[in-house]
C-alpha atoms as a PDB file:
ATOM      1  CA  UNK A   1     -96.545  98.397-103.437  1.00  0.00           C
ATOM      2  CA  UNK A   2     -97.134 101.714-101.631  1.00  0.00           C
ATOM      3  CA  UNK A   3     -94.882 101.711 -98.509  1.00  0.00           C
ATOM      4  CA  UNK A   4     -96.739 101.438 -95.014  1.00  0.00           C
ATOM      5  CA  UNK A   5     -96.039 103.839 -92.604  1.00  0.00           C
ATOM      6  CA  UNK A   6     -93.498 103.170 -90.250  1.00  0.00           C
ATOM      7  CA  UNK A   7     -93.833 100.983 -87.358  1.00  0.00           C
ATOM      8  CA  UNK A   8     -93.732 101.688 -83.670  1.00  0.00           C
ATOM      9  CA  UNK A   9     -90.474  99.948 -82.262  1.00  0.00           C
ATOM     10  CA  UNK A  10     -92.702  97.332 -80.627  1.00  0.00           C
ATOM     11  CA  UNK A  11     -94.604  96.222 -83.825  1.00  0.00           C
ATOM     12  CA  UNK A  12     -91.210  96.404 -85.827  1.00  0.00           C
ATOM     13  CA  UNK A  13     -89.520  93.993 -83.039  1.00  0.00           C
ATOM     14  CA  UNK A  14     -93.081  91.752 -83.717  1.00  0.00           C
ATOM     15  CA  UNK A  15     -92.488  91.805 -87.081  1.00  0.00           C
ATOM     16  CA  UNK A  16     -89.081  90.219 -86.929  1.00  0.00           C
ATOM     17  CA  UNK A  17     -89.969  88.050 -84.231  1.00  0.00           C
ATOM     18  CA  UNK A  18     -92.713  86.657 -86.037  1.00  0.00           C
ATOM     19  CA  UNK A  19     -90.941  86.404 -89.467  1.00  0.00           C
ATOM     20  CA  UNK A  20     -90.903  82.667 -90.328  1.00  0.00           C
ATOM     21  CA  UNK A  21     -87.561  81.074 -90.356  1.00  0.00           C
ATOM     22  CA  UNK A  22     -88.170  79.217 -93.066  1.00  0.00           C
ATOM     23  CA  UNK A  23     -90.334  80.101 -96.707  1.00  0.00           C
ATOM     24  CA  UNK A  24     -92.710  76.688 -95.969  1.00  0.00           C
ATOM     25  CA  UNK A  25     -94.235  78.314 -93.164  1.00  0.00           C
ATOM     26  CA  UNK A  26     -95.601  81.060 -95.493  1.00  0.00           C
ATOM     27  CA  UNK A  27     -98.621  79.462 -96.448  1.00  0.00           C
ATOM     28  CA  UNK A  28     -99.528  78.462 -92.808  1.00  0.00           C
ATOM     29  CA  UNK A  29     -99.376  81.797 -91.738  1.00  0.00           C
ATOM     30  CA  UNK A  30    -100.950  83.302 -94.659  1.00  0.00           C
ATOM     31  CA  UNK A  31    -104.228  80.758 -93.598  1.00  0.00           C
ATOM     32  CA  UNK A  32    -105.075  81.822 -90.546  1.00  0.00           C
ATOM     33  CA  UNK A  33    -103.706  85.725 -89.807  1.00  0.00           C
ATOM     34  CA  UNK A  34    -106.237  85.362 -86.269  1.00  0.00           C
ATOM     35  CA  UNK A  35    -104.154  82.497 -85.080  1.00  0.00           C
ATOM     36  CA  UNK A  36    -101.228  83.594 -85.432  1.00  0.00           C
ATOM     37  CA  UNK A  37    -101.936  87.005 -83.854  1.00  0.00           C
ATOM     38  CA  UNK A  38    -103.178  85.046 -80.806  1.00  0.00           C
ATOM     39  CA  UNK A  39    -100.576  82.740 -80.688  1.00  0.00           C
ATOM     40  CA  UNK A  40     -97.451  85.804 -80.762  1.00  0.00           C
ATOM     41  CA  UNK A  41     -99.923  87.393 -78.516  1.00  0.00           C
ATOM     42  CA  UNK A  42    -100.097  90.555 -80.514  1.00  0.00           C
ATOM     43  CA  UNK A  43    -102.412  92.983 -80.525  1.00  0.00           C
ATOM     44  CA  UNK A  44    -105.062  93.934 -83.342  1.00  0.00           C
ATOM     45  CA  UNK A  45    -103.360  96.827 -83.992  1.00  0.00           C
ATOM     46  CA  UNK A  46     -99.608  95.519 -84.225  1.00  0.00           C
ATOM     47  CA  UNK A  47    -100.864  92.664 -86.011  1.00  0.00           C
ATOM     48  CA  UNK A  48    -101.658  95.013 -89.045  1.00  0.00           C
ATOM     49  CA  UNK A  49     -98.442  97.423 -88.817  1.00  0.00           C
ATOM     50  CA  UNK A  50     -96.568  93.947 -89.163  1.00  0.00           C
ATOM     51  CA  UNK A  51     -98.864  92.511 -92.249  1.00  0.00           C
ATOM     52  CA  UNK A  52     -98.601  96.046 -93.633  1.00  0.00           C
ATOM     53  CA  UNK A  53     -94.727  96.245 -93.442  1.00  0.00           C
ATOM     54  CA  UNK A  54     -94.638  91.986 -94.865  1.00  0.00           C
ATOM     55  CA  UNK A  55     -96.570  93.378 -97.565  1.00  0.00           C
ATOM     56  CA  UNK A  56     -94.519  95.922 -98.730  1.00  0.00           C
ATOM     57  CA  UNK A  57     -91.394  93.549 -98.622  1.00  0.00           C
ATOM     58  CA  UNK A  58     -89.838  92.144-101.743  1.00  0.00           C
ATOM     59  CA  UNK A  59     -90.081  88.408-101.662  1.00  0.00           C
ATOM     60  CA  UNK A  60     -86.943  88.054-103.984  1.00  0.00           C
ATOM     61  CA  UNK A  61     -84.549  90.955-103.608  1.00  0.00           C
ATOM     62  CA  UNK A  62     -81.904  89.199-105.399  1.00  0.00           C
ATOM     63  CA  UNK A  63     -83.482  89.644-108.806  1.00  0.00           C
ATOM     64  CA  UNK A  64     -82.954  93.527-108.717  1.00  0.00           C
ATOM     65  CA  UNK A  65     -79.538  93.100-108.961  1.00  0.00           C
ATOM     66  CA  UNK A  66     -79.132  89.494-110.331  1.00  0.00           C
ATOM     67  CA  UNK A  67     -78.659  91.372-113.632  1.00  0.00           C
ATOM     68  CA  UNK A  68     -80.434  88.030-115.902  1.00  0.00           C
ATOM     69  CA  UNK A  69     -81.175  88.719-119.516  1.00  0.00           C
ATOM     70  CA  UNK A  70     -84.644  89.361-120.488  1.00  0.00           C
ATOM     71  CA  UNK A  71     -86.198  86.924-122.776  1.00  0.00           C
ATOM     72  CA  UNK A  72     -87.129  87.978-125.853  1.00  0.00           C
ATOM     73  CA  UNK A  73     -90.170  86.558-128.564  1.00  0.00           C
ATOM     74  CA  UNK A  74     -90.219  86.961-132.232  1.00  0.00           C
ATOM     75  CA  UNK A  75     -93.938  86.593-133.228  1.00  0.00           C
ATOM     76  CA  UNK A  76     -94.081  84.054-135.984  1.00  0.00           C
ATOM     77  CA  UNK A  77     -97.271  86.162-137.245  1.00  0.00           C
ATOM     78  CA  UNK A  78     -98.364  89.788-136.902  1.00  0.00           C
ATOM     79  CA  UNK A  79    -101.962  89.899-136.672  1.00  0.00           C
ATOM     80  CA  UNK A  80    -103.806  93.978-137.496  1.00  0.00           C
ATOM     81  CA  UNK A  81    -107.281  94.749-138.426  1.00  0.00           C
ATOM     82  CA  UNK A  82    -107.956  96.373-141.799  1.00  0.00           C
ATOM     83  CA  UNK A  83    -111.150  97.741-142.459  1.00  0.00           C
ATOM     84  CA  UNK A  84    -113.709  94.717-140.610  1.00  0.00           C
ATOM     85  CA  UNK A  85    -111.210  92.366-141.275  1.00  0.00           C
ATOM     86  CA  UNK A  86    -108.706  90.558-138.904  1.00  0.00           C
ATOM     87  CA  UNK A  87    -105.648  89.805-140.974  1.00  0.00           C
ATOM     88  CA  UNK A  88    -102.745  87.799-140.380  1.00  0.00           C
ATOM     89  CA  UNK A  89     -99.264  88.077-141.843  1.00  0.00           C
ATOM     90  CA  UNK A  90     -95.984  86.190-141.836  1.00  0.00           C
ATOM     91  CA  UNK A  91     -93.377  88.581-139.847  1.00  0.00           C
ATOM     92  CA  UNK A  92     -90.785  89.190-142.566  1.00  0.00           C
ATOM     93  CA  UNK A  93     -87.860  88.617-139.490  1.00  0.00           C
ATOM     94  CA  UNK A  94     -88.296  84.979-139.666  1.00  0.00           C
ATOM     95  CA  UNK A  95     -89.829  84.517-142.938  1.00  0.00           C
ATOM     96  CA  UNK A  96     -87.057  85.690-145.354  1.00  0.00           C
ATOM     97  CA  UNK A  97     -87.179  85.377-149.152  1.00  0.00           C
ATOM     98  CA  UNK A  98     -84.594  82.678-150.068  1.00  0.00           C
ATOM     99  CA  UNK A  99     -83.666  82.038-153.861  1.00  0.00           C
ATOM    100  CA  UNK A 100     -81.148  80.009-155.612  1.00  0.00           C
ATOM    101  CA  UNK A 101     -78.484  82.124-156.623  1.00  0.00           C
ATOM    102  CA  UNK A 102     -78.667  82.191-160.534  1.00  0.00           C
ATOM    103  CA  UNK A 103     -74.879  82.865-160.986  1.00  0.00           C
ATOM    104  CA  UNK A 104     -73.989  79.264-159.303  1.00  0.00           C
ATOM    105  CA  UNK A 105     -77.067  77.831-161.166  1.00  0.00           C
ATOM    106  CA  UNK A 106     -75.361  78.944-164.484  1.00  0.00           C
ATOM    107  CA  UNK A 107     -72.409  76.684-163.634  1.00  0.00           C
ATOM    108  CA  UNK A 108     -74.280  73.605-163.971  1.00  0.00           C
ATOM    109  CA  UNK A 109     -73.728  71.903-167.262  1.00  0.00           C
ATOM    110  CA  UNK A 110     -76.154  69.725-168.207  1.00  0.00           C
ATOM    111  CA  UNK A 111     -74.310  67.262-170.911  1.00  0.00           C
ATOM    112  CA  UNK A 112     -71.026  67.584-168.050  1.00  0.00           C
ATOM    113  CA  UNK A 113     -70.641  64.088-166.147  1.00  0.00           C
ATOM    114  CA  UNK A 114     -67.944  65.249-164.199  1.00  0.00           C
ATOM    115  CA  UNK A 115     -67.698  65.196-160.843  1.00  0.00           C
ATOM    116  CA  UNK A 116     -67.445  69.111-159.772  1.00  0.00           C
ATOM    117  CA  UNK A 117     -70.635  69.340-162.022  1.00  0.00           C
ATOM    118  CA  UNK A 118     -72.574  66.607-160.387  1.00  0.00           C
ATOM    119  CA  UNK A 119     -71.804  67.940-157.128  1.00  0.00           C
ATOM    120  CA  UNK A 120     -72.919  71.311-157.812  1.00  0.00           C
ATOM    121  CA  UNK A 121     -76.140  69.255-159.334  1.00  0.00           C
ATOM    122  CA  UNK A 122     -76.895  67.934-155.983  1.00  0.00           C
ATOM    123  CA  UNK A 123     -76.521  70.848-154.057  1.00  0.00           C
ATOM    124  CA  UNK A 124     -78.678  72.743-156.101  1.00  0.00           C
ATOM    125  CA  UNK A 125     -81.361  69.685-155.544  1.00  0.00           C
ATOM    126  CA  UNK A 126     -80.911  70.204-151.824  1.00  0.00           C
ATOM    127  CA  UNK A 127     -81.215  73.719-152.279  1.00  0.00           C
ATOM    128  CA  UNK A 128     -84.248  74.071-154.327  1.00  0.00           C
ATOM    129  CA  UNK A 129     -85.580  71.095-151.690  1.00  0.00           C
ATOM    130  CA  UNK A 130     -84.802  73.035-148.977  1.00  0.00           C
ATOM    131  CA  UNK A 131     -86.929  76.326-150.334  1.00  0.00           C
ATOM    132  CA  UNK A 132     -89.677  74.624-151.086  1.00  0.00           C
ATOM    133  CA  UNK A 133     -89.915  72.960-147.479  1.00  0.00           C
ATOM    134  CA  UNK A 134     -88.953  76.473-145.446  1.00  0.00           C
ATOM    135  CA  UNK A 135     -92.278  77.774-148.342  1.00  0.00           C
ATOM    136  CA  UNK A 136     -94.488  75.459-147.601  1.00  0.00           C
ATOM    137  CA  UNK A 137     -93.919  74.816-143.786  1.00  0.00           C
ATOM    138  CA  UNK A 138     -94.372  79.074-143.703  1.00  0.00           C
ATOM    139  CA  UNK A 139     -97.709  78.582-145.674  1.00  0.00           C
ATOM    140  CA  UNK A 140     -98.770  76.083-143.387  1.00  0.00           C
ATOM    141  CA  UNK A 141     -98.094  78.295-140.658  1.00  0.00           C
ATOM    142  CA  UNK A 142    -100.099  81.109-141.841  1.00  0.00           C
ATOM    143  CA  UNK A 143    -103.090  78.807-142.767  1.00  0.00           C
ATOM    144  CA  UNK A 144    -103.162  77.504-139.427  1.00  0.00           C
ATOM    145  CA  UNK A 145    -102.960  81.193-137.795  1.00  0.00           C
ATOM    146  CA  UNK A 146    -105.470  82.934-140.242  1.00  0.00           C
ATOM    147  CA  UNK A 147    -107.616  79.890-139.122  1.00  0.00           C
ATOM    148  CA  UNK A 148    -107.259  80.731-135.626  1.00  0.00           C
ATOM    149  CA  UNK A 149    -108.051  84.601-136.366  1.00  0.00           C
ATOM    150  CA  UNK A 150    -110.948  84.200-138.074  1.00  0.00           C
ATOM    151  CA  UNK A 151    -112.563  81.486-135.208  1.00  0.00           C
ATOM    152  CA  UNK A 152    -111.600  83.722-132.345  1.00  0.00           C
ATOM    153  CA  UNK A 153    -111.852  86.765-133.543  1.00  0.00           C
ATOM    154  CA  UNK A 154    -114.426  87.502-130.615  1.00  0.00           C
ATOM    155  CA  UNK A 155    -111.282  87.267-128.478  1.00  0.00           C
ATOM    156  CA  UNK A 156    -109.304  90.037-130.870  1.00  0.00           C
ATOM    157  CA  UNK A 157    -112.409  92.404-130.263  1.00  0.00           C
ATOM    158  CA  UNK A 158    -113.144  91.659-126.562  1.00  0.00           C
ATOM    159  CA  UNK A 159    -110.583  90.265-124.929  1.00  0.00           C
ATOM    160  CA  UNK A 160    -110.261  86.966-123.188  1.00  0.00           C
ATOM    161  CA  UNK A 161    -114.022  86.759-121.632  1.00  0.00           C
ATOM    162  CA  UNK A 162    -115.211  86.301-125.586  1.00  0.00           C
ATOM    163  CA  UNK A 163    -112.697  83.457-125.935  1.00  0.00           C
ATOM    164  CA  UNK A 164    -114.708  80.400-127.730  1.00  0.00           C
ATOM    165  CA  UNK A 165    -114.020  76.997-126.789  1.00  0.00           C
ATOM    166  CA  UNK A 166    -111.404  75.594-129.889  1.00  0.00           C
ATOM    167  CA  UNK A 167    -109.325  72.353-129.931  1.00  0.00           C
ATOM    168  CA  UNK A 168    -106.703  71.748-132.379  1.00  0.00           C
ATOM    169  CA  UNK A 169    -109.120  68.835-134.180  1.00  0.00           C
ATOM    170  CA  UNK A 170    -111.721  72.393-135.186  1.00  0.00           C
ATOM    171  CA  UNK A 171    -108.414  73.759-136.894  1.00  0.00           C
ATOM    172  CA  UNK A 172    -107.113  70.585-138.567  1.00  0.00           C
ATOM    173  CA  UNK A 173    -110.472  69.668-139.821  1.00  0.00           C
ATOM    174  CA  UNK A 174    -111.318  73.359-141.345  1.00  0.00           C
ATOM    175  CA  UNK A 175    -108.089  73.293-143.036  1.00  0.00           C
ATOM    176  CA  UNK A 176    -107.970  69.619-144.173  1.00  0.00           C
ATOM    177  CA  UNK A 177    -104.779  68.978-142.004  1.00  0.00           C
ATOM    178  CA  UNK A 178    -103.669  66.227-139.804  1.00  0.00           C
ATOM    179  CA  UNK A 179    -104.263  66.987-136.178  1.00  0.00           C
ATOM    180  CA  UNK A 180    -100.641  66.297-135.658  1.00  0.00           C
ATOM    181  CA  UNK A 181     -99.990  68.566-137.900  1.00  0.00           C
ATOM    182  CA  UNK A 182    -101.306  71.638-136.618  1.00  0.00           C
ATOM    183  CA  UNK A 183     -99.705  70.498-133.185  1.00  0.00           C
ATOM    184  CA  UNK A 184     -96.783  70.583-134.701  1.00  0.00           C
ATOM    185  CA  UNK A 185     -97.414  73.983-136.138  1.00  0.00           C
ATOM    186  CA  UNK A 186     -98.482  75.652-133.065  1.00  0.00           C
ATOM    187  CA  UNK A 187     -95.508  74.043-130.448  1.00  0.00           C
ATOM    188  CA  UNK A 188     -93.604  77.353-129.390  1.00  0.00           C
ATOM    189  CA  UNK A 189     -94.905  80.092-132.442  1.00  0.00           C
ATOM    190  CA  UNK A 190     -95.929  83.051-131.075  1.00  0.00           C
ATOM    191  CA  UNK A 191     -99.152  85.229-132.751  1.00  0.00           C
ATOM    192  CA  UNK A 192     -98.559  89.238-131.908  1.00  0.00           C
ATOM    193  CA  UNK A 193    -102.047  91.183-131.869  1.00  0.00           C
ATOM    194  CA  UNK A 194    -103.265  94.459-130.442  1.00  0.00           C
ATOM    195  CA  UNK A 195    -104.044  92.569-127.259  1.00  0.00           C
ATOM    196  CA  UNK A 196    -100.692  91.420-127.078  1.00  0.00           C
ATOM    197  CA  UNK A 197     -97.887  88.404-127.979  1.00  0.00           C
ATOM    198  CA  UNK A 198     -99.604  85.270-127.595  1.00  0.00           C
ATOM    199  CA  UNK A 199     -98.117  81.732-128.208  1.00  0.00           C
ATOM    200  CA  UNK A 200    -100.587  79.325-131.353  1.00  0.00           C
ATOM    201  CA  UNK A 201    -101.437  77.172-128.462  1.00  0.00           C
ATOM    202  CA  UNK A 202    -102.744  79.636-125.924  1.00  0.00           C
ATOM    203  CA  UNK A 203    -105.803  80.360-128.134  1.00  0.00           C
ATOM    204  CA  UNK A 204    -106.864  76.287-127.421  1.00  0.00           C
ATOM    205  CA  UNK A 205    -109.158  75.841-124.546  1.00  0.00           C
ATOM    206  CA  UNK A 206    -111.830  73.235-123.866  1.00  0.00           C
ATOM    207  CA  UNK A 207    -115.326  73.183-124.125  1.00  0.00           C
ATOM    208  CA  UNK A 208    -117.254  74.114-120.607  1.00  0.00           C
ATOM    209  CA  UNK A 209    -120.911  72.804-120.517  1.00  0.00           C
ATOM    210  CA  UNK A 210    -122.650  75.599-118.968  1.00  0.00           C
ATOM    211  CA  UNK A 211    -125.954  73.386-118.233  1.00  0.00           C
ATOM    212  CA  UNK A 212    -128.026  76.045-120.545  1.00  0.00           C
ATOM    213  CA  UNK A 213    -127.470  74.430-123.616  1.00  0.00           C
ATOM    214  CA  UNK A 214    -124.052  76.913-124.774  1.00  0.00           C
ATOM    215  CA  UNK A 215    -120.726  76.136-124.464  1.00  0.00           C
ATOM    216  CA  UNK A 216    -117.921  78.514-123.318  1.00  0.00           C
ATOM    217  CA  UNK A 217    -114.469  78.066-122.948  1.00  0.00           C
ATOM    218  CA  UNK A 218    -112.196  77.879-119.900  1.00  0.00           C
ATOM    219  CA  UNK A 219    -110.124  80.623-120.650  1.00  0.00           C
ATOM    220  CA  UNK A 220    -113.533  82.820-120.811  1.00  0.00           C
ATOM    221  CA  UNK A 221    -114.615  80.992-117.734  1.00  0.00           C
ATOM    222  CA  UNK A 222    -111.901  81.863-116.195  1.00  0.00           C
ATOM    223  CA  UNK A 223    -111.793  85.226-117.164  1.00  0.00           C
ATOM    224  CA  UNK A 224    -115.362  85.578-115.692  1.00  0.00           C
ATOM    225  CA  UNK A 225    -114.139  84.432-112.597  1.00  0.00           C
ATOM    226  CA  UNK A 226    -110.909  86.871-112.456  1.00  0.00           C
ATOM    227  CA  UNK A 227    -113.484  89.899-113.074  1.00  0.00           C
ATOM    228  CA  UNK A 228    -115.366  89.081-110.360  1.00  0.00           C
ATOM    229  CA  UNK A 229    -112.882  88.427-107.632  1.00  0.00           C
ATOM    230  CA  UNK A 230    -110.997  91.705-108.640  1.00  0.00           C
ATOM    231  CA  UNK A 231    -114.894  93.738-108.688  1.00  0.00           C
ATOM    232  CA  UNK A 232    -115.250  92.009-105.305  1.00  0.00           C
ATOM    233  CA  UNK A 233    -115.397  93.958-102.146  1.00  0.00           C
ATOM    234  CA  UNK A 234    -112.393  92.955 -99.795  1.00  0.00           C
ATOM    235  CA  UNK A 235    -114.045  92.506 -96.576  1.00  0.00           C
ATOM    236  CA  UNK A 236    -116.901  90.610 -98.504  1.00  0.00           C
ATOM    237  CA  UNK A 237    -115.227  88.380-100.937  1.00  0.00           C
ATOM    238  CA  UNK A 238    -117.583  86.302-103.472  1.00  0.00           C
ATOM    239  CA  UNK A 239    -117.894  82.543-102.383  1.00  0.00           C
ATOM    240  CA  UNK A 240    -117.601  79.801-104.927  1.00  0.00           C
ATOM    241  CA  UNK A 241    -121.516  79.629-104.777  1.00  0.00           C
ATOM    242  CA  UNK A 242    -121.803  83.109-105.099  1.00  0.00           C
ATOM    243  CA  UNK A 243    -119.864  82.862-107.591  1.00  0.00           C
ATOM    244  CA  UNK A 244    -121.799  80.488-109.836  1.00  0.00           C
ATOM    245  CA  UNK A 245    -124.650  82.536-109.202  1.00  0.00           C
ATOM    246  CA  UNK A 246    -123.754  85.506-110.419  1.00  0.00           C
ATOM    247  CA  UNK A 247    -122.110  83.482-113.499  1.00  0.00           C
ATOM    248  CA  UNK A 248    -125.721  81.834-113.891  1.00  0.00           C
ATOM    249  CA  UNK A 249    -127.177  85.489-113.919  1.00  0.00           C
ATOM    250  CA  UNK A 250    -124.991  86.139-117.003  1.00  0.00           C
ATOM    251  CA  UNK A 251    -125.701  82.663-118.815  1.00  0.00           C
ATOM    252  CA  UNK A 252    -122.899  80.792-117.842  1.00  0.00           C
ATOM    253  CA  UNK A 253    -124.350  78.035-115.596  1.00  0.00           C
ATOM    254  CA  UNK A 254    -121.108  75.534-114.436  1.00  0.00           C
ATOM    255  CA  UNK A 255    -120.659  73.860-111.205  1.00  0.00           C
ATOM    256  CA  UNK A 256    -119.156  74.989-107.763  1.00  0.00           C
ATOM    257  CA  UNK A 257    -116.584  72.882-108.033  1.00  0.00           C
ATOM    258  CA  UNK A 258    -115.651  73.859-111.346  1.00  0.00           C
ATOM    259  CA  UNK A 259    -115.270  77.201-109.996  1.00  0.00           C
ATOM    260  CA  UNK A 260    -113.079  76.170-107.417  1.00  0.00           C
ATOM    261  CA  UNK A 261    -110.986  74.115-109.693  1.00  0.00           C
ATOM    262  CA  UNK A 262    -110.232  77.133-112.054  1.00  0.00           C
ATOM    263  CA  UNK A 263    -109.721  79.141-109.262  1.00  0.00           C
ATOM    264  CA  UNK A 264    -107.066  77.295-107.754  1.00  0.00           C
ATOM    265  CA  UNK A 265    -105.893  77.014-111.091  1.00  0.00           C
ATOM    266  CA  UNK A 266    -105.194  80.913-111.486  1.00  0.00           C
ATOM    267  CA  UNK A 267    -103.445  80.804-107.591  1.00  0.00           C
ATOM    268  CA  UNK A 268    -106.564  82.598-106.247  1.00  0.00           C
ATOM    269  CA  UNK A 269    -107.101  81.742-102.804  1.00  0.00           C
ATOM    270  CA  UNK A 270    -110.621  80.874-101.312  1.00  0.00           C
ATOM    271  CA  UNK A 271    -113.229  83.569 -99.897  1.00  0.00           C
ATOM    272  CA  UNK A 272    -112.038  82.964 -96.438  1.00  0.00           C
ATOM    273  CA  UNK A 273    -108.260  83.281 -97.094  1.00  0.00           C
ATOM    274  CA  UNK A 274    -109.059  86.481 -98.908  1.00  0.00           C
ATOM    275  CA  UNK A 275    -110.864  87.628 -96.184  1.00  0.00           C
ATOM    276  CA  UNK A 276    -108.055  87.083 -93.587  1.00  0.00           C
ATOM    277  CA  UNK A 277    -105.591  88.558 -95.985  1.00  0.00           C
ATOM    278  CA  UNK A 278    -107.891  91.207 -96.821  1.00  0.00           C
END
């Protein structure tokens, strides 16, 4: 954040007077911004040189210098359009082409009953076992993603506002799977697109009735509702009704409370809190 300017001596000795001494009272504070400025007995003016300079504070200094390694993904699936077409492909960096060595396979004597031969025998069972489980588990896995392309493609060429509603029962069914299946396939495999590295599983969201008769996902829903709260003018920030009436205007009819449920969801705090902190 853009440093404040610097405070007058008395609003600096506010500021660390009224620091909490402990992180729970954050949220209190936070709530009501008025009450507290009446209650330190601070003036209008002071109050704001000491929320400007709380702002601009780092809430975890520590983790400039705590030197942790950044975790890294390897996408499962590369995703690119070609043409009109959305395409996905296994990344080569954890799909690698595995064959039997033919040199070791050559040892193998069929009419030999001995037991160096029989041994090699069942390791080359366990090895031709094992490639044809790491081939079809990787087929399975591109199925299952090409599936997801093609039924949210909306979201590849819009962004998360065009997200359609999709549970993992629309997958397993299209594909003829098992429903654990495809759970299984999605848990912790990551889909890299133009919009960015996604995990299988964040491209499931449930259906929202919007009381007109269409359905929409929550992650669009949500989206909606992001858009709108960052559009939103700061002194005048959108209510929940407001909210669903301006959704309405666009189609999506949902509830007030649904708002406020996916609201709290994304850690956005209500019209009046963004007012005070506004």
């Amino acid at each position: 954040p853009t440093a404040p300017s610097p405070l007058r001596p008395a609003a600096r000795a506010y500021a660390y007077r009224g620091l909490p001494a402990s992180r729970f009272a954050l949220p209190w504070r936070a709530a009501d911004v008025e009450r507290v400025r009446r209650r330190l007995r601070f003036s209008a003016r002071d109050m704001a040189e000491v929320i400007a300079l709380i702002r601009s504070l780092h809430p975890r200094p520590g983790t400039s210098i705590a030197g942790v390694e950044p975790h890294y993904v390897t996408p499962d699936v590369r995703v690119r359009k070609r043409g009109n077409a959305w395409i996905a492909e296994l990344n080569p960096e954890i799909a690698p082409r595995l064959r039997v060595n033919p040199d070791y396979a050559k040892l193998i004597r069929r009419a030999d009953r001995s037991d160096d031969n029989l041994c090699l025998k069942s390791h080359l069972q366990e090895a031709r076992w094992f490639i044809n489980s790491l081939a079809s588990r990787n087929d399975t896995v591109l199925k299952v993603a090409s599936k997801i392309v093609e039924l949210q493609r909306n979201f590849l060429e819009y962004g998360e506002e065009a997200m359609k509603p999709m549970v993992l029962r629309d997958v397993a069914e299209a594909l003829g799977l098992h429903e654990s299946t495809v759970s299984r396939v999605t848990t912790r495999k990551y889909m890299d697109t133009p919009r960015g590295t996604f995990e299988f599983k964040y491209f499931f969201s449930s259906h929202v009735s919007t009381g007109s008769g269409d359905e929409r996902s929550s992650t669009a829903v949500r989206a909606h509702i992001r858009k709108l709260v960052v559009a939103e003018n700061p002194r005048h920030p959108l209510s929940d009704n407001k909210i669903a009436t301006v959704l309405a205007g666009q189609g999506i009819r949902i509830a007030r409370r649904t708002i406020a449920k996916y609201r709290e969801s994304m850690g956005v705090p209500s019209s009046n809190e963004r007012k005070r902190l506004g």
